[in-house]
Protein backbone atom coordinates (compact mmCIF):
# COMPACT_ATOMS: atom_id res chain seq x y z
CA UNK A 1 130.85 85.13 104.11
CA UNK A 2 132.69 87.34 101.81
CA UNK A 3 131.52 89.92 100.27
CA UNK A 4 132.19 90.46 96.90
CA UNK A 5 132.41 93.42 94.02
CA UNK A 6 130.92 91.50 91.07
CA UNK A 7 132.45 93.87 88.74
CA UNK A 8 135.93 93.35 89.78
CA UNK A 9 135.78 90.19 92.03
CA UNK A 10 137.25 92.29 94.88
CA UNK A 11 136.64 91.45 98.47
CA UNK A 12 134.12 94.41 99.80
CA UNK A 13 133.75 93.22 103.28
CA UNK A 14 132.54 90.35 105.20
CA UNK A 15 128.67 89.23 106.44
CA UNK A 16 128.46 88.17 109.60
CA UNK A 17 125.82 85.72 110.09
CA UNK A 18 122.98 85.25 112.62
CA UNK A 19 122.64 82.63 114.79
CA UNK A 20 119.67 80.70 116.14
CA UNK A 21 120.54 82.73 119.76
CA UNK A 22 120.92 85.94 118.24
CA UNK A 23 117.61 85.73 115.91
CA UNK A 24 115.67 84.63 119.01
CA UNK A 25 117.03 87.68 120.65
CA UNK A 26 116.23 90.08 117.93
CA UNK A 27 112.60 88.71 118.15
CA UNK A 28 112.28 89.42 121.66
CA UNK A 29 113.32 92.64 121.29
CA UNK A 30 110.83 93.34 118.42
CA UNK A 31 108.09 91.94 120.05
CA UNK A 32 108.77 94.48 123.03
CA UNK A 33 109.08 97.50 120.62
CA UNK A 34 105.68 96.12 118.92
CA UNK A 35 103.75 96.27 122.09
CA UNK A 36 105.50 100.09 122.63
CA UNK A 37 104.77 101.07 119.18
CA UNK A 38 100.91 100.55 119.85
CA UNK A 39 101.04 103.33 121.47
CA UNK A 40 101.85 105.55 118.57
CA UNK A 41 99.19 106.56 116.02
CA UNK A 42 98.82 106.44 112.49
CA UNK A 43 99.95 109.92 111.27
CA UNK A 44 102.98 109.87 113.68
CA UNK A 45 103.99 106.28 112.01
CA UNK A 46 103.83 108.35 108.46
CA UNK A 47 105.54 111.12 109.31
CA UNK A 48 108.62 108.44 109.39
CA UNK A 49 108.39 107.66 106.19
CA UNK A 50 108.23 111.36 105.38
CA UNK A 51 111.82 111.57 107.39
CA UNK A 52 112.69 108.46 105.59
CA UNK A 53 112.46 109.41 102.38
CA UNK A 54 114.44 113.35 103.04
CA UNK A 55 116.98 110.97 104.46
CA UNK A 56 117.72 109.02 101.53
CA UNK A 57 117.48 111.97 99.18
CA UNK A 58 120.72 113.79 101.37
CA UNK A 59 122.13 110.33 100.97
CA UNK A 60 121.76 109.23 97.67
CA UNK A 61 125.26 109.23 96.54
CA UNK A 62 126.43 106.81 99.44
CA UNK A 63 123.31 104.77 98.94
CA UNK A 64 124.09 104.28 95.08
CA UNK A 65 127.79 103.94 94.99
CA UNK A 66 127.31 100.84 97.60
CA UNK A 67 124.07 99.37 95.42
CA UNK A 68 126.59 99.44 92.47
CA UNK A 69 129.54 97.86 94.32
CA UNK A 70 127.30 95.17 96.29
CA UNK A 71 125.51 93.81 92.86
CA UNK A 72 127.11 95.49 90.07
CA UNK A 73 123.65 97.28 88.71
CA UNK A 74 125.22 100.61 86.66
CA UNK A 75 125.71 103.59 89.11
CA UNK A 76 122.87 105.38 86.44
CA UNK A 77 120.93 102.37 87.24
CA UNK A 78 121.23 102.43 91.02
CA UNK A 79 120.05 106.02 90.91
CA UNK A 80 117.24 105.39 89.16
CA UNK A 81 115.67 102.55 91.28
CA UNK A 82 116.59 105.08 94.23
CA UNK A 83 114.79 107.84 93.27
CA UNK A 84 111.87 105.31 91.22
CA UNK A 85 111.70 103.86 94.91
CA UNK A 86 111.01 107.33 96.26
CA UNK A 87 107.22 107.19 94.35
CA UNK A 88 106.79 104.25 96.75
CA UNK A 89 106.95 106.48 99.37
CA UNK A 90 104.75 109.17 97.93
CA UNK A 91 102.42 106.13 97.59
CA UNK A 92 102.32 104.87 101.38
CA UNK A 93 102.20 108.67 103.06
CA UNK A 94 99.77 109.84 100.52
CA UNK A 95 97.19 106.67 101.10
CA UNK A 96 97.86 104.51 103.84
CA UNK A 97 95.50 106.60 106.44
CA UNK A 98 92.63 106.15 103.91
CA UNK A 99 92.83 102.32 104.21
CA UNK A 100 94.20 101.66 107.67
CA UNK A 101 91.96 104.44 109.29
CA UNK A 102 88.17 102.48 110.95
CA UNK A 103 86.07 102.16 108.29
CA UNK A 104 82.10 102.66 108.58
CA UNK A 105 80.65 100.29 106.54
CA UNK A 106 76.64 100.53 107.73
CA UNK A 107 74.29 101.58 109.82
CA UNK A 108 70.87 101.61 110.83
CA UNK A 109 68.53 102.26 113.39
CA UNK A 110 69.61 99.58 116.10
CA UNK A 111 72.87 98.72 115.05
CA UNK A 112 76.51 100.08 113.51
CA UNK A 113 79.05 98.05 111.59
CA UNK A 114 82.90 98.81 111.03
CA UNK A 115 85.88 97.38 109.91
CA UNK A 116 89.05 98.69 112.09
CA UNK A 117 92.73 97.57 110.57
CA UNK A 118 95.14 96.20 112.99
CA UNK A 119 98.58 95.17 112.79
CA UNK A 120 99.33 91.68 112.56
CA UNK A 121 102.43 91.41 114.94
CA UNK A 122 105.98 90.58 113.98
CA UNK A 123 106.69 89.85 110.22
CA UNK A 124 109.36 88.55 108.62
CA UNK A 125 110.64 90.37 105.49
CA UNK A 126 113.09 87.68 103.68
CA UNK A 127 114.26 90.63 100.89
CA UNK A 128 115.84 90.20 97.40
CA UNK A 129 119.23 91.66 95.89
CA UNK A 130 118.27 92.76 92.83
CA UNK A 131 116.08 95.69 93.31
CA UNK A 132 116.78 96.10 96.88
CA UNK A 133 115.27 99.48 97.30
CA UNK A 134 111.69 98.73 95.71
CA UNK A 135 111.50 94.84 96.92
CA UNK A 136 112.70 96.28 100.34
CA UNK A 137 109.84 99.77 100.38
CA UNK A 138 107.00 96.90 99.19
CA UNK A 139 107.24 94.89 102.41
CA UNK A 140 109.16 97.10 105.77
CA UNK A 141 107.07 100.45 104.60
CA UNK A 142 103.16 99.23 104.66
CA UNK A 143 104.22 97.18 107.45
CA UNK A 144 105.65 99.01 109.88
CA UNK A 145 103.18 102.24 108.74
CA UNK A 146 100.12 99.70 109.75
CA UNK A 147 102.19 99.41 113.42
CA UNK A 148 103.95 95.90 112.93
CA UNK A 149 107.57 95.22 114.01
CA UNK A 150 109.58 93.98 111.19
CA UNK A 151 112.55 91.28 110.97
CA UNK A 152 114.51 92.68 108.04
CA UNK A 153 116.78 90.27 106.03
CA UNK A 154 118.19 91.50 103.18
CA UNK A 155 119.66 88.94 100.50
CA UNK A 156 123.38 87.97 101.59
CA UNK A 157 124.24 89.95 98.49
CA UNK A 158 123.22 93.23 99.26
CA UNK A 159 123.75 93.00 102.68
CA UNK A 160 125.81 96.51 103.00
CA UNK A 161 123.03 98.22 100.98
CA UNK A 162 120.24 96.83 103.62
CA UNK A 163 122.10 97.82 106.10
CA UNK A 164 122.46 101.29 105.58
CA UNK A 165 118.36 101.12 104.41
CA UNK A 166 117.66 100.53 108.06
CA UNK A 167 119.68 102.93 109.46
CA UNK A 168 118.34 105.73 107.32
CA UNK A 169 115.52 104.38 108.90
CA UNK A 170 116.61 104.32 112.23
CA UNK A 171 117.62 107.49 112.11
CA UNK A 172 114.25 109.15 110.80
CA UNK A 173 112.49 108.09 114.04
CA UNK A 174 111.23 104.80 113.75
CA UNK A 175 112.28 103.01 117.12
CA UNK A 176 115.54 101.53 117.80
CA UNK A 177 114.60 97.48 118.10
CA UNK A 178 110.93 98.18 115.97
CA UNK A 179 112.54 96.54 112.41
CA UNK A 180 115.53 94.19 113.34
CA UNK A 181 117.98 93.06 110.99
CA UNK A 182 118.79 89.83 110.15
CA UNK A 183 122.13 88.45 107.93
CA UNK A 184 122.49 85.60 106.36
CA UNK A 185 121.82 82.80 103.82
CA UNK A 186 118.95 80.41 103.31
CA UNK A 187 120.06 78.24 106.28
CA UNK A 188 119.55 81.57 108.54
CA UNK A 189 116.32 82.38 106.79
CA UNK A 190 114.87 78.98 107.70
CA UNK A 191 116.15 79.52 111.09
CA UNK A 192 113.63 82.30 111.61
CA UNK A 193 110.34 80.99 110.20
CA UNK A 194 111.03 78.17 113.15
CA UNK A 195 110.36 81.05 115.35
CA UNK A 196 106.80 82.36 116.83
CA UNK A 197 105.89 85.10 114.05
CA UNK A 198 102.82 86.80 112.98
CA UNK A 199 103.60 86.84 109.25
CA UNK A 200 105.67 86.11 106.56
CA UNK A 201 106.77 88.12 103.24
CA UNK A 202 109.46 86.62 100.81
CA UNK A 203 110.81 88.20 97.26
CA UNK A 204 113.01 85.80 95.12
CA UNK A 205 113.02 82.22 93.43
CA UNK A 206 109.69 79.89 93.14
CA UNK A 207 111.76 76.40 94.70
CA UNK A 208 112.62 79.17 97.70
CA UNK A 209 109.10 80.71 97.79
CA UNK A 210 107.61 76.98 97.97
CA UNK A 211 110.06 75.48 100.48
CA UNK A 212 108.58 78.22 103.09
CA UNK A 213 105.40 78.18 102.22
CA UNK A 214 105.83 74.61 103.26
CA UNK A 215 107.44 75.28 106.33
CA UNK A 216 105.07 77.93 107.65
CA UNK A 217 102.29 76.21 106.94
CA UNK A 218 101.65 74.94 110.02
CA UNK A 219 101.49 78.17 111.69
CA UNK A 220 98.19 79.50 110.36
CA UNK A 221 99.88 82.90 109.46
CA UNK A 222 100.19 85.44 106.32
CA UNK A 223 102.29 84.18 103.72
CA UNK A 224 103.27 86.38 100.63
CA UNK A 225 105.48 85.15 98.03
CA UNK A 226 106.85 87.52 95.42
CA UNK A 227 108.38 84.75 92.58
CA UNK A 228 109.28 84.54 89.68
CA UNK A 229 108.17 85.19 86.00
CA UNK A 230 108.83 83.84 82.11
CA UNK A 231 107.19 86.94 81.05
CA UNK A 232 106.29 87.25 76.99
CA UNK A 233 106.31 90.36 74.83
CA UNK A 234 104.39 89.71 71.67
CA UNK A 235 104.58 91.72 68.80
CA UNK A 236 101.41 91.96 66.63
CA UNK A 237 100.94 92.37 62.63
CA UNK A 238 99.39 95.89 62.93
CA UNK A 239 103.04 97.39 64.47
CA UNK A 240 103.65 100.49 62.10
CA UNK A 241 106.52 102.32 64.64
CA UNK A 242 108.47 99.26 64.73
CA UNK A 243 111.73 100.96 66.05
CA UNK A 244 109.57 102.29 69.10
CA UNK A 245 108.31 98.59 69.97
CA UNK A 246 112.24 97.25 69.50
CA UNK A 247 113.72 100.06 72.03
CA UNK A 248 111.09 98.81 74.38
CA UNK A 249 112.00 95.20 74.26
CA UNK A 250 115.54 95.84 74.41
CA UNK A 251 115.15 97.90 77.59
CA UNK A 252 112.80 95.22 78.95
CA UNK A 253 114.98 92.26 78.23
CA UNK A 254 118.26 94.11 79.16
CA UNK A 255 117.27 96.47 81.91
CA UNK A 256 119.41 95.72 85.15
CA UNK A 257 120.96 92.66 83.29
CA UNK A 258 117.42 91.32 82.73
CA UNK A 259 117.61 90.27 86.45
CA UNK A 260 114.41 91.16 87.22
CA UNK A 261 111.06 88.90 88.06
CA UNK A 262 109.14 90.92 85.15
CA UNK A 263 111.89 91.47 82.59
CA UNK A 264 111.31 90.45 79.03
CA UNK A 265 112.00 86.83 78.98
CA UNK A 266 110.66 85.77 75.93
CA UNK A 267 109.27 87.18 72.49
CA UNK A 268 106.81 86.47 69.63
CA UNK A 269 106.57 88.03 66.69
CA UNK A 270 103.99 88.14 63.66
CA UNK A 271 105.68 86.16 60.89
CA UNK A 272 104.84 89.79 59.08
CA UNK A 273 107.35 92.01 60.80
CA UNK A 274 109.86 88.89 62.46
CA UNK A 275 112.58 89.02 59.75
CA UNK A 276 112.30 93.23 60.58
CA UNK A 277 112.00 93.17 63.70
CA UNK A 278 115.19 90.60 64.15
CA UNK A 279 117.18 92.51 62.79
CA UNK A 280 116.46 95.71 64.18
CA UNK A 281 116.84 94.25 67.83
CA UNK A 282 120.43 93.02 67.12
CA UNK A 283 121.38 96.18 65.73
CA UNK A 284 120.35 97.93 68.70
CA UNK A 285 121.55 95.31 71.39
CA UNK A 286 125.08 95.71 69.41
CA UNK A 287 124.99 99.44 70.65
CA UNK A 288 124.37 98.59 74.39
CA UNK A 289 127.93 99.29 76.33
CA UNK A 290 129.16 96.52 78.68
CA UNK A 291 131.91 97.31 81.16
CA UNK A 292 132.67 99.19 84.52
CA UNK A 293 129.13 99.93 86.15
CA UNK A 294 130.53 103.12 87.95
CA UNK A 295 131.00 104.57 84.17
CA UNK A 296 128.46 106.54 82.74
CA UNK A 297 128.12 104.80 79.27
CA UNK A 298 127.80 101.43 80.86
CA UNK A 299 124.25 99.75 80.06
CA UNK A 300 125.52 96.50 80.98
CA UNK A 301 127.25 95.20 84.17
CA UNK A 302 128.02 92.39 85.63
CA UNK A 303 125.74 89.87 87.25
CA UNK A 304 125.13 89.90 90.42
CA UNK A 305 125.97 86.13 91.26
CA UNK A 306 128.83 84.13 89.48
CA UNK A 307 126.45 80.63 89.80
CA UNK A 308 123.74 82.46 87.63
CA UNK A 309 126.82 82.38 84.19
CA UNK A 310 126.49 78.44 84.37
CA UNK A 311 122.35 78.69 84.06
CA UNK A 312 122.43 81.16 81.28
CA UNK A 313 125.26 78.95 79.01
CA UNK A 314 122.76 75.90 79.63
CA UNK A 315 120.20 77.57 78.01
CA UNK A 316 122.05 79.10 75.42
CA UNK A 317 124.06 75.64 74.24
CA UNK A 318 120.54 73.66 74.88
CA UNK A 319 118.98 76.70 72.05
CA UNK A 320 121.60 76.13 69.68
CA UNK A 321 121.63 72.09 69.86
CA UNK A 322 118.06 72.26 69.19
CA UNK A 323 118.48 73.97 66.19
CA UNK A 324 117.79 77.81 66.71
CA UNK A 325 120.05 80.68 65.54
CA UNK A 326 122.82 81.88 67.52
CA UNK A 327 122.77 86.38 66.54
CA UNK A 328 124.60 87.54 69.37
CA UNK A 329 126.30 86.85 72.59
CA UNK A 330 126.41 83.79 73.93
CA UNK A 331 129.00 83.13 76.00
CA UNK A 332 131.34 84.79 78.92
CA UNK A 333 132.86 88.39 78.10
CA UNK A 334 137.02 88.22 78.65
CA UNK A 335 137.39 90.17 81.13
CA UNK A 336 137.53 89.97 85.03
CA UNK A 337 134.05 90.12 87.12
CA UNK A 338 130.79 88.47 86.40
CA UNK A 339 130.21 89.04 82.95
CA UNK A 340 128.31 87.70 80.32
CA UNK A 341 127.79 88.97 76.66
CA UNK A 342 124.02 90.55 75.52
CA UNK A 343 122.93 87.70 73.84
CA UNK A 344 119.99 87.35 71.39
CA UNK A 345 118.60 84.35 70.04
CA UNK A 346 115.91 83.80 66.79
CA UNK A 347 114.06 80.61 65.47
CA UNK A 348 113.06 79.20 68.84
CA UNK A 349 110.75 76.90 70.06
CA UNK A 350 109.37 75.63 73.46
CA UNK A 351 111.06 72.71 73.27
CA UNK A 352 113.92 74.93 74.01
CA UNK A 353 114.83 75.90 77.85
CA UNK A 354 115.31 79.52 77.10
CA UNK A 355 111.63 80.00 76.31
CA UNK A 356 110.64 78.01 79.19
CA UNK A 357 112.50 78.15 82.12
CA UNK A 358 113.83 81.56 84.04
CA UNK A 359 116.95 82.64 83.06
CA UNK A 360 117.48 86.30 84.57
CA UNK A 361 120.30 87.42 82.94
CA UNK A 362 120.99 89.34 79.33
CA UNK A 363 119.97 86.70 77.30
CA UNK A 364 116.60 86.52 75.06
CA UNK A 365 114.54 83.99 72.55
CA UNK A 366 112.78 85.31 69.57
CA UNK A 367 110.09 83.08 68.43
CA UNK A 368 108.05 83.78 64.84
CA UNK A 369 104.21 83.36 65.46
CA UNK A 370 101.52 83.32 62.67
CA UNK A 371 98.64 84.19 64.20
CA UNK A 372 97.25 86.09 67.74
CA UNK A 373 95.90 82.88 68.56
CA UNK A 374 99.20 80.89 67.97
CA UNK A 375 100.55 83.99 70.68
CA UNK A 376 98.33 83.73 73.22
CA UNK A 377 98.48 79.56 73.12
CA UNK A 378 102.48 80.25 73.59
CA UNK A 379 102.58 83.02 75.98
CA UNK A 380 99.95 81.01 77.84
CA UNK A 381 102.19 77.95 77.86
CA UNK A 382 104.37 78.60 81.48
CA UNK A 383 104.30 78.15 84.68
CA UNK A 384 104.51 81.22 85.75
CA UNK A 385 101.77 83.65 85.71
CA UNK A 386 103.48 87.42 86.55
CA UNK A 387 103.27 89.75 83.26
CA UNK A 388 102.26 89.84 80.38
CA UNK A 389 103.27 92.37 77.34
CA UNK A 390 101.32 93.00 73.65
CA UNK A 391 102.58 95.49 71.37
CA UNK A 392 99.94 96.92 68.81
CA UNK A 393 98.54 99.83 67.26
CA UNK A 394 95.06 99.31 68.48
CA UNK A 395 93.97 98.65 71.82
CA UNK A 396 90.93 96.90 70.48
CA UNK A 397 92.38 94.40 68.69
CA UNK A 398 95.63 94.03 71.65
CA UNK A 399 92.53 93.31 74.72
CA UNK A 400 91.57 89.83 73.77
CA UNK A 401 94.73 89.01 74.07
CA UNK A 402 94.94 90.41 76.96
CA UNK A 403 92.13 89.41 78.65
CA UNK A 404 93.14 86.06 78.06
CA UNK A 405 96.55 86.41 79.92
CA UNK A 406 96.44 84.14 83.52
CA UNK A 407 99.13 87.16 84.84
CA UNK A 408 99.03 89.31 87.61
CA UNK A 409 100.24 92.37 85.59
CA UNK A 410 99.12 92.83 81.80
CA UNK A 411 100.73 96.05 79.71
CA UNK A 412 99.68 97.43 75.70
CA UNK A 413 102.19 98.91 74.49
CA UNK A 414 104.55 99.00 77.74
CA UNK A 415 107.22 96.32 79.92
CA UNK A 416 109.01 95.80 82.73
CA UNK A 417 107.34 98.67 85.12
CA UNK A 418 105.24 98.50 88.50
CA UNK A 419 103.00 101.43 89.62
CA UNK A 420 102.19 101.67 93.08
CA UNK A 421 98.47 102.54 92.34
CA UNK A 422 98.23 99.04 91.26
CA UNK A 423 98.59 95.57 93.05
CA UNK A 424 102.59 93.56 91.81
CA UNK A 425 100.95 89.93 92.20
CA UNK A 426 101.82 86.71 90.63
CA UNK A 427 99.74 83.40 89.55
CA UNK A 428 100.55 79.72 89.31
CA UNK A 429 104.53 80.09 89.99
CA UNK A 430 104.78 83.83 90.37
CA UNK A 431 103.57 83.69 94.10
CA UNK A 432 100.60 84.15 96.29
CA UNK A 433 99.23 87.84 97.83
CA UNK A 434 99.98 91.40 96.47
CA UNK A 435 101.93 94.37 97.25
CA UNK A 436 101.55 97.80 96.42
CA UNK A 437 98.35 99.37 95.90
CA UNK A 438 95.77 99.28 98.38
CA UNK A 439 95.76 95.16 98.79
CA UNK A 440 99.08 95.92 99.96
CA UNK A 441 98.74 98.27 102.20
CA UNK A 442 96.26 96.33 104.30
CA UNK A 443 98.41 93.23 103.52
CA UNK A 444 100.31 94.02 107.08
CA UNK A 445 96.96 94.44 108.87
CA UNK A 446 94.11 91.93 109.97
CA UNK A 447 90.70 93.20 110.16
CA UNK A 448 88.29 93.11 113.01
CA UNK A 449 84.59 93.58 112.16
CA UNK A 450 82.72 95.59 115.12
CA UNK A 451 78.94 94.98 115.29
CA UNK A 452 77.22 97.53 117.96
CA UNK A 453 73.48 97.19 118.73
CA UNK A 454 72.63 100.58 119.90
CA UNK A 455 70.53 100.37 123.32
């Protein structure tokens, strides 16, 4: 496969893929290094990731120019995930003895009960491309930390930028054949969840996420899907710093392209401050620069894959034949690479796709609401279930709403961000299990309850 520059439509490099000889190979070898590895001990297993993380700091220049070139994300952009990754880190040295370590959980005078944390074997990692670094530290971190062996494979389209992840890696101690790395496309990914694994932990589209939790099934082992989202920002009556909730949409929706599973995908507003609000978000999406991601200025890139341009003019022609309001955007910019305009739609409805299916790109659909109850009936109408944004003034009146949110994630006043302290989990569509926080931690570890009768 060739690799491509999105920005330019230059040829980068070329992927070779795995075969069904060399995958079984790779999980040979990784079952040896996970027997080895049980030899090491917790604190020895985090002082890696202490390495790790030193590593990518000397490196962080390499490590962003090739983000940038392998998915077109701004260099400013790439930076920031990078060093936003690095709290990740922090996260996973600063907690993961507290949850892995045996855990007394009673006692009394003829008997003791604990809870001990061990690894679950060899998982599989199937990554994403569009936030490589944090998708990437949610999964191969915790894991190998709780003493699994890991097979790696980064999406086909950041394949250069997974590659060096691992041998930053490599390099800060972890053992030579403990995470393997795997390249290719779906076909290659199916390939290895045919083989005898322990566990299974995917990041990217629901129709993806449901054909393998389909096929591993049968095996009786871990399955975490990271999905995706259709996630609504709703805008109450009682907004009085109306400019503060617009430059939070507008980073939401257009953030990394607004490919991102919890980007702003949708947005009500109080029939109050719509005609306001409207306005004020075109103005402000006007301002954002598109062009070359390695200059400074640049807000907007290119997308990272040319097939997403034909889902994004779908919904935007479908929008406009229905009868909403073209403001913005809205079609291809002229220029080489994988560009499309910031594009901002008003007067929808969910008979339109754009406020019902995904579209991850830089595309949005206003919708005018009359009531909080009218909001929470539309922003409850999906079938997805991964955030969930309300913008108000008071917290009192923002918690019914959400309360009544069937999301993973719920933010007042805030988008578009994930906290390690705090589990990233989807409902309905948005996927199965957690990472992050400490239900992600022990994610990579299977519990064993010890019951001792004391003689």
């Amino acid at each position: 496969m060739k690799l491509i520059n999105p920005a330019n439509e230059t040829v980068i490099g070329e992927l070779v893929f795995d075969t069904a000889e060399s995958i079984r190979y790779k999980l040979e070898k990784a079952k040896t290094a996970f027997e080895a590895n049980k030899k090491t001990n917790l604190l020895e297993r985090i002082e890696w990731v202490k390495k790790y993380k030193q590593n990518i700091l000397d490196h962080i220049d390499d490590l962003a120019l090739t983000l940038t070139q392998d998915m077109g994300k701004p260099l400013s952009q790439s930076y920031g995930e990078i060093k936003g990754s690095l709290a990740r880190l922090d996260f996973f040295i600063d907690e993961s003895a507290k949850y892995l370590n045996v855990e007394m959980v009673n006692e009394s005078q003829t008997h003791m009960e604990s809870i001990s944390y061990e690894p679950l074997g060899v998982v599989v990692n199937i990554s994403a491309w569009n936030f490589p670094y944090n998708i990437g530290f949610n999964v191969f971190v915790p894991a190998l930390i709780a003493g699994n062996a890991v097979l790696y494979k980064p999406s086909e389209y950041t394949a250069k930028t997974g590659d060096k992840m691992i041998e930053l890696l490599l390099e800060s101690g972890v053992p030579e054949d403990l995470i393997q790395v795997i390249h290719g496309d779906g076909s290659v990914g199916s390939a290895l969840l045919e083989l005898e694994i322990d566990g299974v932990f995917f990041t990217g589209s629901y129709l993806t996420g449901q054909k393998i939790y389909e096929q591993v099934a049968k095996k009786m082992i871990p399955c975490q899907l990271e999905l995706g989202g259709k996630d609504p920002f709703y805008v109450s009556a009682d907004n009085k710093k109306l400019e503060s909730v617009v430059d939070s949409a507008i980073e939401g929706v257009f953030w990394n392209n607004g490919q991102s599973c919890c980007a702003v995908e949708r947005i009500y507003v109080h029939s109050s401050l719509y005609d306001s609000f409207v306005d004020l978000f075109v103005d402000k999406a006007k301002s954002l620069v598109l062009g070359d991601p390695l200059d400074d200025n640049t807000f907007i890139g290119p997308l990272a894959r040319k097939e997403q341009i034909k889902v994004i003019q779908i919904q935007v022609n479908d929008a406009i034949e229905k009868g909403a309001n073209l403001l913005l955007g809205g079609k291809v910019a002229e220029r080489s690479g994988y560009y499309y305009l910031p594009t901002v739609i008003s007067d929808t409805n969910h008979n339109m796709l754009i406020m019902k299916e995904e579209s991850f790109g830089p595309i949005i659909g206003i919708q005018k609401v009359s009531s909080d109850e009218e909001a929470i009936s539309l922003m409850r109408d999906t079938e997805y279930g991964l955030s969930s944004a309300v913008f108000s003034d008071s917290y009192e009146s923002a918690k019914p709403i959400l309360d009544a949110m069937n999301s993973g994630t719920v933010y007042w006043n805030c988008c578009d961000r994930v906290s390690p302290y705090t589990p990233w989990s989807g409902r309905k569509n948005s996927g199965i299990g957690s990472t992050l926080s400490y239900l992600g931690i022990r994610a990579f570890a299977q519990p064993k309850s010890y019951q001792i009768r004391k003689i």
